[in-house]
C-alpha atoms as a PDB file:
ATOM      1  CA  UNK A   1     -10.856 -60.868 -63.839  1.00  0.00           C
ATOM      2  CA  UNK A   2     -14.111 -59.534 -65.736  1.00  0.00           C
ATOM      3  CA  UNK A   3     -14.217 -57.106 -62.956  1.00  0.00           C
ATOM      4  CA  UNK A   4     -10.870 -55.535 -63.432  1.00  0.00           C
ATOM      5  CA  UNK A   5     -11.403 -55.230 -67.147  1.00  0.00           C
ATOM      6  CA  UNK A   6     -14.896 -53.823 -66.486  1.00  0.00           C
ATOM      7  CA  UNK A   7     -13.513 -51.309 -63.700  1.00  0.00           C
ATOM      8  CA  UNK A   8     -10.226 -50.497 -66.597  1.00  0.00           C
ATOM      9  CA  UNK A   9     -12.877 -49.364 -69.282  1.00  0.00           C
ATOM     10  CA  UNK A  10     -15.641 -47.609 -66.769  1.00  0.00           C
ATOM     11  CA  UNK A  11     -12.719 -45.732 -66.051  1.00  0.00           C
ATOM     12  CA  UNK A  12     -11.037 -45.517 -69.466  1.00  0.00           C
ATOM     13  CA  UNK A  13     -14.774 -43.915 -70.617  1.00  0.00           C
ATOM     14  CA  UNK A  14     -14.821 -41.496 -67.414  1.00  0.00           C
ATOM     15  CA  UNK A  15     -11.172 -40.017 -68.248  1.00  0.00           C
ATOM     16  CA  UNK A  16     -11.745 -39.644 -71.582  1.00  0.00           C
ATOM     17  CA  UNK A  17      -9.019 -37.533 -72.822  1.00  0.00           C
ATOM     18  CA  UNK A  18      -7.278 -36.887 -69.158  1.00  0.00           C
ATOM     19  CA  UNK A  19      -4.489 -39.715 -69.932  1.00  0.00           C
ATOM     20  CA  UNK A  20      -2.276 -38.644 -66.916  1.00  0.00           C
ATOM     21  CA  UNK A  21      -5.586 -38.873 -64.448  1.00  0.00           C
ATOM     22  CA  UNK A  22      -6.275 -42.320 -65.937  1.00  0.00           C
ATOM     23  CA  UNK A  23      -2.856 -43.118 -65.161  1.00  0.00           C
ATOM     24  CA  UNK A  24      -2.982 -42.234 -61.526  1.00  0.00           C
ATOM     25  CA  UNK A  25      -6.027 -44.196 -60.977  1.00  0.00           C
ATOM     26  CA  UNK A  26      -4.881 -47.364 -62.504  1.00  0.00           C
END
């Protein structure tokens, strides 16, 4: 579970602004 969330906001921080790429890798 802490894994997931930690993976959601490395990648969160690494999309930044790009809300559809974040999207695609979720």
């Amino acid at each position: 579970m802490f894994l997931a969330v930690h993976l959601l906001i490395k990648v969160l921080v690494l999309c930044d602004e790009d809300v559809y790429v974040c999207l695609c890798f979720a």
